[in-house]
Protein backbone atom coordinates (compact mmCIF):
# COMPACT_ATOMS: atom_id res chain seq x y z
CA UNK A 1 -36.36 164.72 -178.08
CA UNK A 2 -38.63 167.09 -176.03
CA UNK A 3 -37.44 167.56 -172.61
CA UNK A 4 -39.68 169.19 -169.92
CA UNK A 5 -38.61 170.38 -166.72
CA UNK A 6 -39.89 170.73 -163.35
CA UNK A 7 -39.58 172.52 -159.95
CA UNK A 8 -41.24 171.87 -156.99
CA UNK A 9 -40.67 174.05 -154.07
CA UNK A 10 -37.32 175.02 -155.27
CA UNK A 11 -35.27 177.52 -157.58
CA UNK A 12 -33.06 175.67 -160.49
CA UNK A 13 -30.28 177.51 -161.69
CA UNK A 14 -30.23 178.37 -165.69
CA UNK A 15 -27.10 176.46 -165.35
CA UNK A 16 -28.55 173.10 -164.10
CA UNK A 17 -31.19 173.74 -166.50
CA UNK A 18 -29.25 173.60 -169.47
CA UNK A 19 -26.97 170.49 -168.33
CA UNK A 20 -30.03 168.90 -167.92
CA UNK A 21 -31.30 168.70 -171.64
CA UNK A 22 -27.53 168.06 -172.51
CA UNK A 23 -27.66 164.97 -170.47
CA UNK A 24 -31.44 163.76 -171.33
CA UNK A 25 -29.89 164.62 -175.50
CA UNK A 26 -27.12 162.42 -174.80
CA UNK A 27 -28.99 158.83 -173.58
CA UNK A 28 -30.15 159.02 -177.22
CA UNK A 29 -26.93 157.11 -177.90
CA UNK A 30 -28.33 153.83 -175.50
CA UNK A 31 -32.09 154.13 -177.12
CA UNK A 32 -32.63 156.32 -180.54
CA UNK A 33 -36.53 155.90 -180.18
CA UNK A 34 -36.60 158.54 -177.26
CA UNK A 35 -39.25 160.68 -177.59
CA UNK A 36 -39.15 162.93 -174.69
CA UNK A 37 -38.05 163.02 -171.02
CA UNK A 38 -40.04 164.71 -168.27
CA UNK A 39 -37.22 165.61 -165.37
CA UNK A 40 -38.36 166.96 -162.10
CA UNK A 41 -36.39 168.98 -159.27
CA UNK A 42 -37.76 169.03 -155.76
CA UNK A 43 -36.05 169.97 -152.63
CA UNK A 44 -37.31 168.02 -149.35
CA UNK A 45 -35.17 169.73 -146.12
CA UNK A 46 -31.48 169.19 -146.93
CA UNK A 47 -31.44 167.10 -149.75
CA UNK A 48 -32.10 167.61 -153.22
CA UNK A 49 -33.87 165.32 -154.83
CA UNK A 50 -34.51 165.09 -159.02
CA UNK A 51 -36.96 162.29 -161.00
CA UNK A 52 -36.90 161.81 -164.65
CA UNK A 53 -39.45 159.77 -166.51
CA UNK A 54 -38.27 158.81 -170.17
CA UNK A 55 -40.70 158.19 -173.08
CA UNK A 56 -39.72 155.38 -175.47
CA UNK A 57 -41.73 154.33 -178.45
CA UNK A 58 -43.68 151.32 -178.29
CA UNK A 59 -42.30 150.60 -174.81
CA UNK A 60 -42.50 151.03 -171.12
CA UNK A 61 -41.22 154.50 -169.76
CA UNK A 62 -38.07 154.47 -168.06
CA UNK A 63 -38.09 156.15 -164.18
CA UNK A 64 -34.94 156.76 -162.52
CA UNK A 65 -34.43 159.51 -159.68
CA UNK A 66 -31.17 160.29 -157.25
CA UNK A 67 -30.65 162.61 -154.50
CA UNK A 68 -27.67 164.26 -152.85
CA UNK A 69 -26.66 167.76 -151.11
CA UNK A 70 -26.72 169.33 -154.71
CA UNK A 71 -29.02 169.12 -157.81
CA UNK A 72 -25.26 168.94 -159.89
CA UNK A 73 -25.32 165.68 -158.04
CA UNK A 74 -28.13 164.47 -157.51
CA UNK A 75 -28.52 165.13 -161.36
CA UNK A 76 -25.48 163.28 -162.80
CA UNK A 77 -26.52 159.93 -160.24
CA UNK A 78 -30.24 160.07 -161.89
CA UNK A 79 -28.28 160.07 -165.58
CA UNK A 80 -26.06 157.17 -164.89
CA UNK A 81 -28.74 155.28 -163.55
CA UNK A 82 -30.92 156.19 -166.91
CA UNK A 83 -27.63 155.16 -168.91
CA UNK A 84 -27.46 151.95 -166.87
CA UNK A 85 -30.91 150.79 -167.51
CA UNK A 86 -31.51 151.70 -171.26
CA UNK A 87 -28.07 149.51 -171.70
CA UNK A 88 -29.79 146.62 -169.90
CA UNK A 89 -32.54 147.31 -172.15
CA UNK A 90 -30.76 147.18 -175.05
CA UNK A 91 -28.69 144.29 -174.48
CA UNK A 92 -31.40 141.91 -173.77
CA UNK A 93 -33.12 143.01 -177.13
CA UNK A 94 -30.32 141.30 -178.93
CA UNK A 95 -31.41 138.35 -180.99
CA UNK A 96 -30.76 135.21 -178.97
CA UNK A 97 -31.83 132.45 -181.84
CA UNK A 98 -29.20 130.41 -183.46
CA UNK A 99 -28.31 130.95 -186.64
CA UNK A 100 -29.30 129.20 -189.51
CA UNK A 101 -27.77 125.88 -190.61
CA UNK A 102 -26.23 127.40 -193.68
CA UNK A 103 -24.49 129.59 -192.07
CA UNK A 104 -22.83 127.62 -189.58
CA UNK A 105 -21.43 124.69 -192.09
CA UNK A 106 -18.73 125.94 -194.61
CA UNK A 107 -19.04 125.25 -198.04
CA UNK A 108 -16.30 122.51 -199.42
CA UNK A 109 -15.48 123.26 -203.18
């Protein structure tokens, strides 16, 4: 998965940087047809405030963003949120038909 990162009127530290793209690596677990993840970092006053679009194949994108005092924080909210939705997602994509009529009557021998 390519991920791109972002700064807007901030400074990220290396080390944010490279939790980031361990985090965006890691939702591949809720949806394996990620194809990339476009996170941005912006700074408004006092709060810090990060934005991550995900790429899915053959679907919708996924948005999520969070905020807090610290982009450490504000990070890890955004990724839970991502984690929360892809399982949503993926739940509802479940087959919901009933199953066949062979299947459901046992065989008597």
């Amino acid at each position: 998965m390519r991920v791109q990162i972002a700064a807007r009127q901030c400074e990220i530290p290396e080390s944010v940087r490279t939790r980031t793209e361990e985090q965006m690596v890691k939702l591949n677990k809720y949806e394996p047809r990620l194809s990339g993840a476009e996170v941005v970092f912006q700074t408004e006053k006092h709060l810090k405030k990060v934005e991550a679009v995900l790429k899915v194949d053959r679907e919708e994108p996924v948005v999520a963003g969070g905020e807090g005092v610290e982009f450490r924080e504000a990070l890890d909210l955004m990724v839970d949120r991502l984690a929360k939705i892809l399982r949503r997602r993926r739940s509802q994509k479940k087959e919901h038909h009933r199953p066949s009529y062979s299947d459901s009557v046992p065989l008597d021998e």
